[in-house]
Protein backbone atom coordinates (compact mmCIF):
# COMPACT_ATOMS: atom_id res chain seq x y z
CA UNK A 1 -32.80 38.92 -39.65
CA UNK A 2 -29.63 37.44 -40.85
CA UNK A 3 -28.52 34.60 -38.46
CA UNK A 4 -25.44 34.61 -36.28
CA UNK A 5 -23.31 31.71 -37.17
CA UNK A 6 -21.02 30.07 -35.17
CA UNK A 7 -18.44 31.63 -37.22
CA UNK A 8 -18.79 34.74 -35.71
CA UNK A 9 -17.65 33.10 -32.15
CA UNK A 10 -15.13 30.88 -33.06
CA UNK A 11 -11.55 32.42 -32.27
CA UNK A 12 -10.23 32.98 -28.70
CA UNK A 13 -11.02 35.50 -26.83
CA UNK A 14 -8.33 37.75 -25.93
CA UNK A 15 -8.36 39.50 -22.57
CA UNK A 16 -9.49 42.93 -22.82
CA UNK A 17 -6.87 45.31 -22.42
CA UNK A 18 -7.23 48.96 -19.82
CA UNK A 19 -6.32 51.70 -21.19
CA UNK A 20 -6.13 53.52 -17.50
CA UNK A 21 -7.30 57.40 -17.78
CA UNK A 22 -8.44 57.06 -21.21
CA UNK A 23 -11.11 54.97 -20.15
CA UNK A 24 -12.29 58.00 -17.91
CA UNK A 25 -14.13 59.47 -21.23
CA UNK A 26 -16.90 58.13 -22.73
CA UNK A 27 -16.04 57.83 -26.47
CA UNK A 28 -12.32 58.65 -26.34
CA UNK A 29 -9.73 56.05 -26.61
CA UNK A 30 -5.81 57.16 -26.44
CA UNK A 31 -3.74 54.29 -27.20
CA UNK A 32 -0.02 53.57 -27.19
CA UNK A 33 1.33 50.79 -29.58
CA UNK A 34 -0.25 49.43 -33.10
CA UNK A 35 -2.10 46.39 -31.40
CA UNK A 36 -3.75 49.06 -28.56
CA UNK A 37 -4.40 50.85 -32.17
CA UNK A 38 -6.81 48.33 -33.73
CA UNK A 39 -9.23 47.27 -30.88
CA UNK A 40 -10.23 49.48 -27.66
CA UNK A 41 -12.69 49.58 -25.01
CA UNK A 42 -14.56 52.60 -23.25
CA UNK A 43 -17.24 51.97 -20.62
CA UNK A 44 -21.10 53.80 -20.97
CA UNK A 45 -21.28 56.06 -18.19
CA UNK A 46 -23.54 55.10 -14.99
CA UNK A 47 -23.61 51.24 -16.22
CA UNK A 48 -20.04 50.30 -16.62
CA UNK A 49 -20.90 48.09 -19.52
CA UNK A 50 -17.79 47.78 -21.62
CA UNK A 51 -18.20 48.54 -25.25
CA UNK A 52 -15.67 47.29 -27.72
CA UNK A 53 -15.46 48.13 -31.09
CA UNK A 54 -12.85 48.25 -34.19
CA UNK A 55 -11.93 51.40 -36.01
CA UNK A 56 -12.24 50.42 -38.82
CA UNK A 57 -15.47 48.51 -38.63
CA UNK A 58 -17.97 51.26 -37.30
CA UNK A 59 -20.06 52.08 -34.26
CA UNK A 60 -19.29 50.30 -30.70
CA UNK A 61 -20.69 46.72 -29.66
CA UNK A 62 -21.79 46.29 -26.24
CA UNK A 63 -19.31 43.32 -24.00
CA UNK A 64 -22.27 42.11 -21.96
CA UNK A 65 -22.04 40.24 -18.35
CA UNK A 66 -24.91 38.39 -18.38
CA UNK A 67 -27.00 36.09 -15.69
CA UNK A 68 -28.69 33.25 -17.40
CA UNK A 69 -32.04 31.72 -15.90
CA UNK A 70 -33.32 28.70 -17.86
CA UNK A 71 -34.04 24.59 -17.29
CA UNK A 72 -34.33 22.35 -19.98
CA UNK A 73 -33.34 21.52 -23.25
CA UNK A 74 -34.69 24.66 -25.28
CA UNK A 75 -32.93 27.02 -23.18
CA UNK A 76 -29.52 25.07 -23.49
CA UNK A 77 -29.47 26.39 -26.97
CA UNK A 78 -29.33 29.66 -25.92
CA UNK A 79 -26.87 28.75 -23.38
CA UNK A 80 -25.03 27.39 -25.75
CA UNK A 81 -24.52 30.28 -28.29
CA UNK A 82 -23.75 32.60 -25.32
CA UNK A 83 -20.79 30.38 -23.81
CA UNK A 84 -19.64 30.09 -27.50
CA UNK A 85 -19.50 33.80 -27.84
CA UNK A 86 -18.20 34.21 -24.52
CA UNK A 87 -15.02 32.14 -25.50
CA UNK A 88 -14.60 33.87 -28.29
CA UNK A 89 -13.32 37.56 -29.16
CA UNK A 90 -16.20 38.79 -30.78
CA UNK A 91 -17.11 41.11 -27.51
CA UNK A 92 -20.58 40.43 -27.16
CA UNK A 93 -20.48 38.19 -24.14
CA UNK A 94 -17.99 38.98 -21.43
CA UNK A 95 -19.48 37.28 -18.53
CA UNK A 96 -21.73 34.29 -18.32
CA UNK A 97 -23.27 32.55 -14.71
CA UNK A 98 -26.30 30.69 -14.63
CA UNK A 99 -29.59 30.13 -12.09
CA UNK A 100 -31.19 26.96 -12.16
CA UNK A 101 -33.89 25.09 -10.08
CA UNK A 102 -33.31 21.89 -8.06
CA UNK A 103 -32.83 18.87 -10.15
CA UNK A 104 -31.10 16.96 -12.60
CA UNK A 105 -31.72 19.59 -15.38
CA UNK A 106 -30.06 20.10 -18.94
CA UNK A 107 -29.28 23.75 -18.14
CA UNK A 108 -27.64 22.46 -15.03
CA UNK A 109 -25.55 19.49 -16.89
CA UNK A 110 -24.35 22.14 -19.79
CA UNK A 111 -23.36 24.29 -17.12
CA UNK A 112 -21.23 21.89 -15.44
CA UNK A 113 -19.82 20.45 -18.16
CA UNK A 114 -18.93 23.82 -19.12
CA UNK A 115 -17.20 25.42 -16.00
CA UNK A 116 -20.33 27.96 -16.10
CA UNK A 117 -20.66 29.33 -12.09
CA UNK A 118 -24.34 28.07 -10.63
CA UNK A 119 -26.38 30.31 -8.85
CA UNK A 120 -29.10 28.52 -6.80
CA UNK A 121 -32.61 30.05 -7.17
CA UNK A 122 -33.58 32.95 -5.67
CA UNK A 123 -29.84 34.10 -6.67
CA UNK A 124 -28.85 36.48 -3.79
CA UNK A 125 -25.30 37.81 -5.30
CA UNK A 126 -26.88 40.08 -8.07
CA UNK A 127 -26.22 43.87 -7.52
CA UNK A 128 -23.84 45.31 -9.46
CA UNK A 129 -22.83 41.76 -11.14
CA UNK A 130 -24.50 41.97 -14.10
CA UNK A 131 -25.83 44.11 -17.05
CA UNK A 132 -28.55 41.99 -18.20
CA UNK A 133 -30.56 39.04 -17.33
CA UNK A 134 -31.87 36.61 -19.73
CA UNK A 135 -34.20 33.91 -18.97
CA UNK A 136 -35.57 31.07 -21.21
CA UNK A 137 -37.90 28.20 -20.16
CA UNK A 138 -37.46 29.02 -16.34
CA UNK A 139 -41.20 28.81 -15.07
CA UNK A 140 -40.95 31.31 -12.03
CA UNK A 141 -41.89 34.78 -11.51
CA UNK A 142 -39.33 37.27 -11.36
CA UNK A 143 -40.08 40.43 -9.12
CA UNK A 144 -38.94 43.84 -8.96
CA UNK A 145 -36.66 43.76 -6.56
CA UNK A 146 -35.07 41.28 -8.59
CA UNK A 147 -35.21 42.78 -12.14
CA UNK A 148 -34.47 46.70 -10.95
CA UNK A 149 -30.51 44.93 -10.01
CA UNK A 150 -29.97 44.65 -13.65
CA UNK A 151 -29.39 47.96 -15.58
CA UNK A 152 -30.69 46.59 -18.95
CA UNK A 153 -33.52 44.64 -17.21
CA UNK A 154 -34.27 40.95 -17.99
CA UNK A 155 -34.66 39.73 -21.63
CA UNK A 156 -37.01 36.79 -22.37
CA UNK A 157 -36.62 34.21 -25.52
CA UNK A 158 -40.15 32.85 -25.92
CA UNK A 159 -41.30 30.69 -28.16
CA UNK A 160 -44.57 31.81 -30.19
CA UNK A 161 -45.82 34.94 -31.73
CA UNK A 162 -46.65 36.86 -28.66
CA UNK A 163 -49.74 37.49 -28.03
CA UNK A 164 -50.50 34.41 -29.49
CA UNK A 165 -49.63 31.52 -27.10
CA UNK A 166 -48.60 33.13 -23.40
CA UNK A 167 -47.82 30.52 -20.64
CA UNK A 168 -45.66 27.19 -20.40
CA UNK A 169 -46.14 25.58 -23.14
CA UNK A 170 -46.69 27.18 -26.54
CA UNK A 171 -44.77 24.64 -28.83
CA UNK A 172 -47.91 22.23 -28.41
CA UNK A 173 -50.59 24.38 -28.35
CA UNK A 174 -49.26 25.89 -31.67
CA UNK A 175 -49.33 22.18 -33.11
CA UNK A 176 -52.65 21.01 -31.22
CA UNK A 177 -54.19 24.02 -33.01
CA UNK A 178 -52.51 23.53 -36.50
CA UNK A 179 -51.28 26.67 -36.66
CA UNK A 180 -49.11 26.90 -40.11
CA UNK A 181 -47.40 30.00 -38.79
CA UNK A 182 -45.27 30.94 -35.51
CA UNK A 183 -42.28 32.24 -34.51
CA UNK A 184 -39.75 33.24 -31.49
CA UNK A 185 -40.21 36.99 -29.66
CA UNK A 186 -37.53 38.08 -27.24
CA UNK A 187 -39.38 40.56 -24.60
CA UNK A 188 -38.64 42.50 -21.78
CA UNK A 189 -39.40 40.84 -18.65
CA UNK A 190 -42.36 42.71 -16.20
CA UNK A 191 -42.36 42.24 -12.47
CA UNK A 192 -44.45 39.46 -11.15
CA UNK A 193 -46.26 38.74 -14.81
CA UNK A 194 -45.30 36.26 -17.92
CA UNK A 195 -45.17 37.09 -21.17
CA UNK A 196 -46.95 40.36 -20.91
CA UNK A 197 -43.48 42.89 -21.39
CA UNK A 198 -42.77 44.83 -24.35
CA UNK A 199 -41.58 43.52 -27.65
CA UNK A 200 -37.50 44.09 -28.75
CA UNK A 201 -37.36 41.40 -31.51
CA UNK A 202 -39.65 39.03 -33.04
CA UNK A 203 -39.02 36.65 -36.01
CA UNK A 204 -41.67 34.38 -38.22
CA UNK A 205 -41.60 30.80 -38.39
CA UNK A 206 -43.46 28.81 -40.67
CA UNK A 207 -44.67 25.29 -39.44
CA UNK A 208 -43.84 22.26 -41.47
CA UNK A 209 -46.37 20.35 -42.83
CA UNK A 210 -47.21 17.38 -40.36
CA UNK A 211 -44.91 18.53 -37.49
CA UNK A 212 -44.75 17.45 -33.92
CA UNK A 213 -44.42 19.52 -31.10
CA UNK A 214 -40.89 18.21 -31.08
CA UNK A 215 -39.60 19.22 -34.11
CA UNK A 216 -40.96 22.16 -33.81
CA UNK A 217 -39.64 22.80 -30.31
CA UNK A 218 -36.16 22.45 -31.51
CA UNK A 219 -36.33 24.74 -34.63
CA UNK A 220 -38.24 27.19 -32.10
CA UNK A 221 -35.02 27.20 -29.48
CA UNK A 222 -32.08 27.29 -32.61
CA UNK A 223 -34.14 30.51 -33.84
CA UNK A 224 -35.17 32.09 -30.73
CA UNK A 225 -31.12 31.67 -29.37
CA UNK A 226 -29.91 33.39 -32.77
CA UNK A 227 -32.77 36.07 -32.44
CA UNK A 228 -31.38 36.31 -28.38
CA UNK A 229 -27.79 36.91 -29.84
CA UNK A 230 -29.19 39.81 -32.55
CA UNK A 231 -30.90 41.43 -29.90
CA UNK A 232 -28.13 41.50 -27.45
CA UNK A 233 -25.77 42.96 -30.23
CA UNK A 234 -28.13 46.28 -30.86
CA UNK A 235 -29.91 46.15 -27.08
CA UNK A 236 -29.67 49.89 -26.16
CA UNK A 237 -31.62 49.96 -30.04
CA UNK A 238 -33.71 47.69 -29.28
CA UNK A 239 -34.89 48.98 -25.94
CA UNK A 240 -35.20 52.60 -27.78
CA UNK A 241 -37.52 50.73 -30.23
CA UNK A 242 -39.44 48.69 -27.81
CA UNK A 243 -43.02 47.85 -28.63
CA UNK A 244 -46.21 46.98 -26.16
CA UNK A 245 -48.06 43.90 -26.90
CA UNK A 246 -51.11 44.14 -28.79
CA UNK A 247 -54.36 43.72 -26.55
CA UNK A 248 -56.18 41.88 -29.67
CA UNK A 249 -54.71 38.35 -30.27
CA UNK A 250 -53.91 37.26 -27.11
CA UNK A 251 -54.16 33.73 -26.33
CA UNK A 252 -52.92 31.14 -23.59
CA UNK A 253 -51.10 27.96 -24.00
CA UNK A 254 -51.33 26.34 -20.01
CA UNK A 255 -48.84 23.07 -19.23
CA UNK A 256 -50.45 20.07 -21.23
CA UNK A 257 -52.17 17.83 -19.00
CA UNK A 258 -54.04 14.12 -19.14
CA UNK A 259 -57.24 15.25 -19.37
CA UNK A 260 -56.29 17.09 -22.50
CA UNK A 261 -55.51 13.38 -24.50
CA UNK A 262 -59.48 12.55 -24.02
CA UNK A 263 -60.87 11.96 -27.87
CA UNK A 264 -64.46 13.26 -28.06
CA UNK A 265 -65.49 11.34 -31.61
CA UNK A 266 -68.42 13.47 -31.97
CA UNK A 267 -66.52 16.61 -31.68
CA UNK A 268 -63.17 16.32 -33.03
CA UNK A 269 -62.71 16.34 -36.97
CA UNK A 270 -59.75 13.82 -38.48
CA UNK A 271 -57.29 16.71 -38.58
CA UNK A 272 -57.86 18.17 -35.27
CA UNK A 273 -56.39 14.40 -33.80
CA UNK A 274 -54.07 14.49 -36.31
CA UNK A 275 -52.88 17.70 -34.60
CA UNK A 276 -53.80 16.40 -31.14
CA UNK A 277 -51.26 13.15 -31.61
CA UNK A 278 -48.75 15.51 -32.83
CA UNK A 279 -49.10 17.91 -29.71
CA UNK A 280 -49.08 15.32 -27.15
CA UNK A 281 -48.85 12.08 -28.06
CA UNK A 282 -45.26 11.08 -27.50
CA UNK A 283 -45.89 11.96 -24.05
CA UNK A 284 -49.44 11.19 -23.06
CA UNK A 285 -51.11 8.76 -25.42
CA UNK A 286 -54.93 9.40 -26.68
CA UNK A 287 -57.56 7.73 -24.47
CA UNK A 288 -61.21 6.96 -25.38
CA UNK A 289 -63.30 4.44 -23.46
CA UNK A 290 -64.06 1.01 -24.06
CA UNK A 291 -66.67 -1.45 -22.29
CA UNK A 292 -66.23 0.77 -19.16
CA UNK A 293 -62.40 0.96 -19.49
CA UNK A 294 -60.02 3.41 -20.43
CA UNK A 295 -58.12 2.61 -23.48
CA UNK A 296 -55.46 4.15 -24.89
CA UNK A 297 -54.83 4.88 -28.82
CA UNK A 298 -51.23 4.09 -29.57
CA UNK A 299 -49.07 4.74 -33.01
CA UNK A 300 -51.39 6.80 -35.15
CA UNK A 301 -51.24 6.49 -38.89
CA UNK A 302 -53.73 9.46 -39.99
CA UNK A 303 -57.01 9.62 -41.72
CA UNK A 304 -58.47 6.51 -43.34
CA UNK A 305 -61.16 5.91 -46.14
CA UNK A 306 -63.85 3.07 -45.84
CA UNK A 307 -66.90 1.93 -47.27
CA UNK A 308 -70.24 3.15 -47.19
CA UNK A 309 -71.32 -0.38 -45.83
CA UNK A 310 -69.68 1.18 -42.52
CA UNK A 311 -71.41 2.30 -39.45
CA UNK A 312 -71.18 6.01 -39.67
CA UNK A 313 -71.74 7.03 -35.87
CA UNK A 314 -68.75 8.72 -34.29
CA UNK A 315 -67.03 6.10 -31.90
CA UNK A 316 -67.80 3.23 -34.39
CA UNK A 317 -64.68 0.94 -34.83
CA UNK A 318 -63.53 -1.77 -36.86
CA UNK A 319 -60.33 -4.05 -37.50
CA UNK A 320 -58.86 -3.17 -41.05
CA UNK A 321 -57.39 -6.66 -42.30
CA UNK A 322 -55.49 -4.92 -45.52
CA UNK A 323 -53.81 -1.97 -43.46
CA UNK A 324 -53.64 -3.90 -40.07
CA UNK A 325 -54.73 -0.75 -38.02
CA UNK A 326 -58.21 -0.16 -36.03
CA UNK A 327 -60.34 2.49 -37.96
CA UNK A 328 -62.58 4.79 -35.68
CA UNK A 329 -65.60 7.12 -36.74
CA UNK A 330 -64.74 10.50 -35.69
CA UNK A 331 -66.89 13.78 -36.95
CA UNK A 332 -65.83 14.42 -39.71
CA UNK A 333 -64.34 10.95 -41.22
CA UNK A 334 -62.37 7.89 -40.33
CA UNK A 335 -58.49 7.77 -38.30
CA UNK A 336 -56.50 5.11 -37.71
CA UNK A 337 -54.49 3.39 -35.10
CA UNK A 338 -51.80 0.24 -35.26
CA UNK A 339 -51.65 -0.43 -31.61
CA UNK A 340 -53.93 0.04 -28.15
CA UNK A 341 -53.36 -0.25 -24.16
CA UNK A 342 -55.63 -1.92 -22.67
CA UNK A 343 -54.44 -3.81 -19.47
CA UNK A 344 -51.55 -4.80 -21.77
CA UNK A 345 -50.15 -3.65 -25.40
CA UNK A 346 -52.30 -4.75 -28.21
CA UNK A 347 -51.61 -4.52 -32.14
CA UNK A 348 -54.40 -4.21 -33.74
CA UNK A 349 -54.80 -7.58 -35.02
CA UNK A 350 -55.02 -8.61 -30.79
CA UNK A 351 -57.56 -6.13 -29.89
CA UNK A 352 -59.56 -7.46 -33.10
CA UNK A 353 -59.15 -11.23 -31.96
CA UNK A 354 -59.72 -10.90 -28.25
CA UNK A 355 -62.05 -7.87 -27.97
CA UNK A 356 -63.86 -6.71 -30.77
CA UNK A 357 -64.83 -9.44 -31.95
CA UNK A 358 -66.02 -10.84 -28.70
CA UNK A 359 -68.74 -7.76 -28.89
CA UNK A 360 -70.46 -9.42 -32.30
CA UNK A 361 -70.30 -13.08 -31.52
CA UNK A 362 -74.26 -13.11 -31.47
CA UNK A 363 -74.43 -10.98 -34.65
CA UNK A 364 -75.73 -13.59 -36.79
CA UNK A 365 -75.58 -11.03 -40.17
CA UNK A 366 -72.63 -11.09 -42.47
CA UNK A 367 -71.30 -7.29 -41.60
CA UNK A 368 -67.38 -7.29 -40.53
CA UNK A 369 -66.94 -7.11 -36.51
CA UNK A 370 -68.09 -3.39 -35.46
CA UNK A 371 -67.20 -1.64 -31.97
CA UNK A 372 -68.19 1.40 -30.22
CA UNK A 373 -65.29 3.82 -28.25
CA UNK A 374 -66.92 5.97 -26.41
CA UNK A 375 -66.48 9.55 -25.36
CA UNK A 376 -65.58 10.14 -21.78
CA UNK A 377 -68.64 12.04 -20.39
CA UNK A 378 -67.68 15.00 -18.54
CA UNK A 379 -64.52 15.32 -20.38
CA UNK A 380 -62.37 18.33 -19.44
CA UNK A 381 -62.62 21.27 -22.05
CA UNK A 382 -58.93 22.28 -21.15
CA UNK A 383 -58.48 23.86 -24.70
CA UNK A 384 -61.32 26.20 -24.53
CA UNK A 385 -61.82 26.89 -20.45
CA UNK A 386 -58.27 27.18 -18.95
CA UNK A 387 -57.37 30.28 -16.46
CA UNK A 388 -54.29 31.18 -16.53
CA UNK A 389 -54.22 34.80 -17.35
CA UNK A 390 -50.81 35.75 -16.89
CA UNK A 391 -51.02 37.33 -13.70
CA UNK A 392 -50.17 38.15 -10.94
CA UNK A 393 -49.21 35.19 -8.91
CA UNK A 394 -51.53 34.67 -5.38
């Protein structure tokens, strides 16, 4: 799919001119001077959706007015790409309002900053307002009653490969999982479900080497509002073209959660932390215990190589004098960390000084200062026991 650049949205829009009976028949445009010559507008019968289009430049583009539903940051792209079209004279976007939820939101601030009209949420001025909904990053349901308002029904920009990754938060669960590909699907939106509606565009993404959920989140919402703007240019296509979801594939990305930074050494390989930190960490820091306390794992460097001398049992950890970093035993190898939490922030040199070497004072031998983290028992499995399904909600 060839990207829409801002290019295409950049000149003024020009009101759009009526044409008064002409308009009457689908198709036919009667004009009366050399301007009225080179651009006209008809409306599609029943749905009073303008369609502009050029002679010269072949078959009619849809002017849409459009009700935006979205919250943070990834959805302001979108946002942002509409509005630009909507000033421009391009003809895809003819009217813009947005719903948002209660808060101090990015959605809301863009808005306001861009004389877009608010509609609290549920909005209650719909019928016969708008042609199409679009929502992106919104986390509510929308029901029937709702959706059946719009004539074109309610587009969704989500960020994954559906059915891979359904639910709130597919960015990190693509990273926590190492996934190497993904991509952005725009859907159509099904009563009182999430991501469940039928495919209208979809659009591969490979992941970069060593990416955090961050990065990745904001190539994800540049794509996915480009993708939003191709499918709103063919839409009656793309509706004729619609495909179902595959039942095989399916998986579910729930909201990240504390209990999901919880290191099991025995369990976890070098990469899978790797990915874990990546996911999470510049939100909710890795935790293991120590001595009965919870510490927490701060400014990861990656895997690390030691000698065979080395306690091998996952947990084991030791201060690295030549790197400066803490090296823990995990399953499959060694990872290391420059700084921990514990009561107060530690570099690693501190922890080694006033902890871990506290542990080995009657160790008579000659071995460097060992430790033991230790894996929280009962730990909460919320990668591979979560329940959100997608439905209906009770």
């Amino acid at each position: 799919m060839g990207h829409v650049t801002a290019s295409l949205c950049m000149r003024k829009k020009e009101p759009p001119k009526r044409h008064g009976a002409a308009l009457l028949r689908p198709g036919i445009i009667r004009t009366d001077s050399e301007q009225d010559r080179q651009v006209g507008y008809m409306f599609i019968p029943s749905t009073n959706v303008r369609t502009q289009f050029t002679c010269k430049a072949g078959p009619p583009r849809v002017s849409w007015r459009l009700l935006f539903f979205g919250t943070d940051q990834f959805a302001v792209e979108s946002l942002k790409l509409l509005n630009l079209c909507r000033n421009s004279n391009e003809g895809i976007v003819e009217k813009l309002e947005v719903v948002t939820l209660p808060g101090d939101l990015p959605v809301k601030r863009f808005a306001q900053q861009n004389q877009l009209a608010l509609h609290n949420w549920p909005p209650h001025i719909v019928e016969g307002q708008f042609d199409v909904g679009v929502v992106v990053s919104f986390g509510r349901l929308l029901h029937r009653g709702l959706i059946v308002k719009f004539p074109f029904g309610i587009l969704n920009v989500h960020p994954s490969l559906l059915p891979r990754w359904r639910g709130p938060a597919p960015v990190f669960h693509t990273v926590m999982h190492g996934d190497t590909v993904t991509g952005v699907t725009v859907i159509q939106i099904r009563p009182d479900k999430f991501d469940v509606g039928p495919i209208l565009n979809q659009e591969i993404h490979q992941v970069p080497k060593n990416c955090t959920a961050e990065d990745l989140g904001a190539a994800l919402a540049t794509k996915g509002a480009h993708l939003l703007l191709d499918t709103l240019m063919k839409l009656p296509e793309k509706i004729a073209n619609k495909r179902e979801q595959e039942p095989k594939g399916v998986t579910f990305a729930p909201k990240i959660n504390r209990s999901m930074s919880w290191i099991n050494w025995e369990e976890q390989t070098c990469d899978q932390i790797a990915c874990l930190c990546r996911a999470i960490g510049s939100r909710i820091p890795l935790r293991t215990m120590w001595m009965g306390e919870t510490i927490k794992l701060l400014d990861f460097v990656g895997k690390c190589y030691t000698s065979d001398e080395r306690n091998q049992k996952p947990g084991s950890v030791y201060y690295d004098k030549d790197s400066n970093t803490l090296a823990v035993c995990c399953k499959d190898g060694w990872v290391a960390f420059r700084t921990v939490l514990l009561n107060k922030r530690l570099t690693a040199a501190d922890f080694h000084n006033g902890y871990l070497n506290q542990t080995v004072k009657k160790n008579t031998s000659s071995k460097p200062a060992e430790g033991q983290f230790v894996s929280r028992k009962g730990r909460t499995e919320e990668l591979q026991t979560n329940t959100w399904r997608g439905q209906k909600k009770q």
